[in-house]
Structure formats: C-alpha cells, structure tokens
C-alpha atoms as a PDB file:
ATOM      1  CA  UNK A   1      65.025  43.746 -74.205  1.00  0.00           C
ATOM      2  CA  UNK A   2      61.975  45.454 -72.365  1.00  0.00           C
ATOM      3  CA  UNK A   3      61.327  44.139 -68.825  1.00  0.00           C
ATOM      4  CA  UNK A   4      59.088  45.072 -66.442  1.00  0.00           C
ATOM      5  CA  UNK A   5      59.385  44.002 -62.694  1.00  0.00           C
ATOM      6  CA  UNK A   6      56.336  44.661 -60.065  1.00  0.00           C
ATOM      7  CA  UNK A   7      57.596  45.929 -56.887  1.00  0.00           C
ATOM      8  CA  UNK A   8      57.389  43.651 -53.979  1.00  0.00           C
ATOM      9  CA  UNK A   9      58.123  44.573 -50.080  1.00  0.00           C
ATOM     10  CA  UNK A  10      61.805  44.173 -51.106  1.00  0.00           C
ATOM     11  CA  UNK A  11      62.343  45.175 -54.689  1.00  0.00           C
ATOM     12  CA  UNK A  12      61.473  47.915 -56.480  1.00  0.00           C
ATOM     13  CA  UNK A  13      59.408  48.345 -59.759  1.00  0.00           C
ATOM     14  CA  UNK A  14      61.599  48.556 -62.770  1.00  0.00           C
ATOM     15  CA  UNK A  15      60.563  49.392 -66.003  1.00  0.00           C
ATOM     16  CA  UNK A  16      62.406  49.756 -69.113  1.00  0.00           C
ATOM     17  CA  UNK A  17      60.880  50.578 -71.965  1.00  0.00           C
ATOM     18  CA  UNK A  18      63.411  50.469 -75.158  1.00  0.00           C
ATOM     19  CA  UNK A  19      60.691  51.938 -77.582  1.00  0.00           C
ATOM     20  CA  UNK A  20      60.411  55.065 -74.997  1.00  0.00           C
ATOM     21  CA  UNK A  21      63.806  55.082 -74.584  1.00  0.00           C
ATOM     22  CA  UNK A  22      63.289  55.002 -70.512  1.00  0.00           C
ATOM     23  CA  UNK A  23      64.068  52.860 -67.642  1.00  0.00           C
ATOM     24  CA  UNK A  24      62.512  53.694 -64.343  1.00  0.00           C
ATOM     25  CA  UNK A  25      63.682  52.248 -60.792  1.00  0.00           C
ATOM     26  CA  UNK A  26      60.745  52.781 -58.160  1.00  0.00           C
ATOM     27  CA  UNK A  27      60.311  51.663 -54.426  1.00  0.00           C
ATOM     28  CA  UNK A  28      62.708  50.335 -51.897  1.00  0.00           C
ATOM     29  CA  UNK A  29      65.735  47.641 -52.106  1.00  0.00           C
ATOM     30  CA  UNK A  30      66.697  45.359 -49.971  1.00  0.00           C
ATOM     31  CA  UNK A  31      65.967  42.541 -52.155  1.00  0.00           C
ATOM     32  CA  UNK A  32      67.498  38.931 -50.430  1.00  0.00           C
ATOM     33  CA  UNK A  33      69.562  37.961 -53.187  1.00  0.00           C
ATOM     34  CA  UNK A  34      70.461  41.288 -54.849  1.00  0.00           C
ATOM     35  CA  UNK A  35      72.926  39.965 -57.335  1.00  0.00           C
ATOM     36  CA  UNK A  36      70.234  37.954 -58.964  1.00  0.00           C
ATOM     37  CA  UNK A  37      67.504  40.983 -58.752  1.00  0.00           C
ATOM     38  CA  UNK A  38      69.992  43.186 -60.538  1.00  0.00           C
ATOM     39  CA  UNK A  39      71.600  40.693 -62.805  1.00  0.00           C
ATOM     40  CA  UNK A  40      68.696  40.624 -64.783  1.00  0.00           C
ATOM     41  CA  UNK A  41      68.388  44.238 -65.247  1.00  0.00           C
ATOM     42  CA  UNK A  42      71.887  44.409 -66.380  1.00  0.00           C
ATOM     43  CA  UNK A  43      71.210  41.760 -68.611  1.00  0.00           C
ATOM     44  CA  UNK A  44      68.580  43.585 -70.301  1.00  0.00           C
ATOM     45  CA  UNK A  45      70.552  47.047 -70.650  1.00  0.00           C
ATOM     46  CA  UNK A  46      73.209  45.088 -72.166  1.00  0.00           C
ATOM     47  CA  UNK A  47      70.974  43.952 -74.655  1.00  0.00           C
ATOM     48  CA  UNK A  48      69.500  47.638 -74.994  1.00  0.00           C
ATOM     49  CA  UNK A  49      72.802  48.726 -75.739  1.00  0.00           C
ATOM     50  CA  UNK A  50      73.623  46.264 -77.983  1.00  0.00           C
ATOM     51  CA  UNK A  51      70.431  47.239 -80.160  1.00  0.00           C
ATOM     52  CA  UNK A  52      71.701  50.127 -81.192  1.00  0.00           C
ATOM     53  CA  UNK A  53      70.110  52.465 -79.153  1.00  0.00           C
ATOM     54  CA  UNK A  54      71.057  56.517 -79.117  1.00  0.00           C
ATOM     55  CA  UNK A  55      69.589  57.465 -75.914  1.00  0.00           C
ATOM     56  CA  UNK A  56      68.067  56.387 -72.269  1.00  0.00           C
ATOM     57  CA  UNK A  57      66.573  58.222 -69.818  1.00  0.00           C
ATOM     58  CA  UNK A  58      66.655  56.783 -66.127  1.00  0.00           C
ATOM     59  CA  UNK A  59      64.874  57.875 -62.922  1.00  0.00           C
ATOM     60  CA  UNK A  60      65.548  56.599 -59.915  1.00  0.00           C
ATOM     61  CA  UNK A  61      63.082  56.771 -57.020  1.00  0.00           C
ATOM     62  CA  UNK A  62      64.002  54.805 -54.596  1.00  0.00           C
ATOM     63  CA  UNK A  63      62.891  55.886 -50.597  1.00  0.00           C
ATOM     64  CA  UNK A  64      65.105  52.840 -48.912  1.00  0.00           C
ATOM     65  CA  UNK A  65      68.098  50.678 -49.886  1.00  0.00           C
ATOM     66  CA  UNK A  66      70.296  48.903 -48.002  1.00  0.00           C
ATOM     67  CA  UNK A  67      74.299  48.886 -48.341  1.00  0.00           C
ATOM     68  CA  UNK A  68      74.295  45.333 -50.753  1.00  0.00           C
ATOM     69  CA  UNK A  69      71.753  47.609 -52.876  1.00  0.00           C
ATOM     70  CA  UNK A  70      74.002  50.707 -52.974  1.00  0.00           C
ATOM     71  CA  UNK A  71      76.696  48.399 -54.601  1.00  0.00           C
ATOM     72  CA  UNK A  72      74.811  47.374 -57.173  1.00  0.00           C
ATOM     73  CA  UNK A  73      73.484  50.907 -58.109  1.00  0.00           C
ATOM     74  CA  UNK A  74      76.938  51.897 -57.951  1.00  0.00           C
ATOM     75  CA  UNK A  75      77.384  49.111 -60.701  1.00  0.00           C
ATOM     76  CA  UNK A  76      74.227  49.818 -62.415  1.00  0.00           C
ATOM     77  CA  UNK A  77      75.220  53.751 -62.981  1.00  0.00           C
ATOM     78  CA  UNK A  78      79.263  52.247 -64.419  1.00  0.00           C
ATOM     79  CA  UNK A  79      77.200  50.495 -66.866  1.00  0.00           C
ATOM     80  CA  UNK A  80      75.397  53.703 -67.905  1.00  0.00           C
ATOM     81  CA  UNK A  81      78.873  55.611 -67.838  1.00  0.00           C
ATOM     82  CA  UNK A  82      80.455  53.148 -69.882  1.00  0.00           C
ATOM     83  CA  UNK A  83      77.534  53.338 -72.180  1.00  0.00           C
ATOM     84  CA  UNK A  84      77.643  56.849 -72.255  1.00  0.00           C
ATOM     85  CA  UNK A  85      81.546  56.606 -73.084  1.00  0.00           C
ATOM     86  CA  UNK A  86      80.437  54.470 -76.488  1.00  0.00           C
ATOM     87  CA  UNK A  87      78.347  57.660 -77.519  1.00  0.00           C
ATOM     88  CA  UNK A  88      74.821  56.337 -76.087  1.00  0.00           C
ATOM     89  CA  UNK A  89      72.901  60.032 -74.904  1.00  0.00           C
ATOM     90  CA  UNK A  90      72.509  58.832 -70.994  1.00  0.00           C
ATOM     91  CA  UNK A  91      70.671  61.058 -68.174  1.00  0.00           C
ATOM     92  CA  UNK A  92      70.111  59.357 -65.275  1.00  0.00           C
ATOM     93  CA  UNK A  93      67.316  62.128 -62.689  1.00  0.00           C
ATOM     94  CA  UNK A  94      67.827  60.562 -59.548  1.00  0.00           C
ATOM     95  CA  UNK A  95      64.963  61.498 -57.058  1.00  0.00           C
ATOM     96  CA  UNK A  96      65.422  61.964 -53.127  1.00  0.00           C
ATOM     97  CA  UNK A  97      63.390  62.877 -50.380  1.00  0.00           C
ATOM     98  CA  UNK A  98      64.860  66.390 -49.297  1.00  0.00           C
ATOM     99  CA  UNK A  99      64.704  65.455 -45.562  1.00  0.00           C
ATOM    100  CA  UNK A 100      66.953  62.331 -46.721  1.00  0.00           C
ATOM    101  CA  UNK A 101      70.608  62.954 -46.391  1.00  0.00           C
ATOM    102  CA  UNK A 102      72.156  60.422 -46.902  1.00  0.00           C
ATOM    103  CA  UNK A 103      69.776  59.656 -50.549  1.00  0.00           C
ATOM    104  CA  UNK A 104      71.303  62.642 -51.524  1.00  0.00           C
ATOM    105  CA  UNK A 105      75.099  62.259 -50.169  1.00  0.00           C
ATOM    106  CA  UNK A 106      74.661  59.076 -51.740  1.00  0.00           C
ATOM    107  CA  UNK A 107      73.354  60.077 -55.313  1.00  0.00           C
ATOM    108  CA  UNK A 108      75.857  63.509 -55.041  1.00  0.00           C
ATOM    109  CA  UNK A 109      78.885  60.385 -54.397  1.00  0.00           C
ATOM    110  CA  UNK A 110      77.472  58.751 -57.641  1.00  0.00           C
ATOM    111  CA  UNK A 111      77.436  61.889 -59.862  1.00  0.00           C
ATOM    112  CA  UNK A 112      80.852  63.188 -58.687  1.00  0.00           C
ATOM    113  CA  UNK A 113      82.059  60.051 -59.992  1.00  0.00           C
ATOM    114  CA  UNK A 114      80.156  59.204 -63.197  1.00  0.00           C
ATOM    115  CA  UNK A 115      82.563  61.066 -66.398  1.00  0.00           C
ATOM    116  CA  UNK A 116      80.327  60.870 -69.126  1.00  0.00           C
ATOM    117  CA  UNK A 117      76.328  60.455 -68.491  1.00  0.00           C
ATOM    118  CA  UNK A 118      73.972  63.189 -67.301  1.00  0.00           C
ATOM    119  CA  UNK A 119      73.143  62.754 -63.256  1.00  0.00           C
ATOM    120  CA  UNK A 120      70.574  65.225 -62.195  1.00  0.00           C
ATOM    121  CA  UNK A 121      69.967  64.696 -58.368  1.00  0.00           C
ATOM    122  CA  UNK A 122      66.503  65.799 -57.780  1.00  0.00           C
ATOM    123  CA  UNK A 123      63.875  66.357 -54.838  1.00  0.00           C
ATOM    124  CA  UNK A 124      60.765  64.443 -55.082  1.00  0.00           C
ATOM    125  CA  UNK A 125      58.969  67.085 -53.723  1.00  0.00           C
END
C-alpha cells in the first residue's frame, strides 16, 4: 500500500508512506492522462484504508495544476472526507504560494466543502 511516484515535468511527486502515516503531493499537474496518474493513488489509499489505519496526514504542495487536475483533487480530498466519516483521523495542510490566488480560492473551495477531515490552507512561505 506504500507508493512512491518521482515527479516528472507533468506530475508531481507523491509519497505515501503507511508506516508514517503520511502522504505527500509535491510539484505541478498537468499530467496527459490524469485519470490514470490519479487512479493509482486512489488505489493505494483505498488499500490504506482498508488496512486498518487510524490516521493520515496529507500535504499538498502543488505550484501549478490545470482544471482536469483540480477535478481529481476535488475527488482525491471526497475520498479523505469519506474516510474521515468511517472514523480515520484525516488532516490534509494544503500549501500555497501567498501571491497565488487562485491556489488559495481553490484550496479555501475545497475546505468549505470537506465535513469531516482537517483542511489547514497554508502559505509556503
């Protein structure tokens, strides 16, 4: 259930760690097919969750997505919500630029809508 992706000039470097209890999103996305990039991150958080795991922490860094990426993050923080809604401890520190607007407006949209893990919107700074 661990996976660890190298960031390329369209992905971004994902880690998760189940033994630290971390996954870590890095970089920028714009990845060509970005169902498939994500689909196997999914796939391995499913399988996190299914382990029996208490707790995740997440941090997002990302400095660029485009709009096909923003669905799938979108996607990517319902799983964490839903996982959070089962009883799993989810915080999700999402990092921005601070001269980035629409980062933020974008991880402020998320947040406003996630019910039951932690979003911290943060400055990278």
């Amino acid at each position: 259930m661990d996976l660890k992706l190298d960031a390329t000039s369209r992905t971004p470097a994902v880690i998760l760690d189940s033994a630290g209890a971390h996954l870590g999103i890095s970089g920028e996305s714009y990845p060509e097919d970005v169902t498939g990039f994500y689909a196997e991150l999914t796939s391995a958080l499913n399988a996190y969750f299914e382990s029996g795991a208490k707790t995740l922490t997440t941090q997002i860094k990302l400095t660029y997505f485009n709009s096909s990426s923003a669905r799938a993050l979108m996607e990517l923080l319902e799983l964490l919500d839903e996982a959070a809604g089962a009883g799993i401890r989810i915080t999700v520190n999402w990092f921005y630029d601070p001269d980035d607007d629409i980062t933020r407006e974008f991880a402020e949209d998320i947040a406003a809508d996630v019910a039951n893990a932690k979003v911290v919107i943060c400055d990278l700074v």
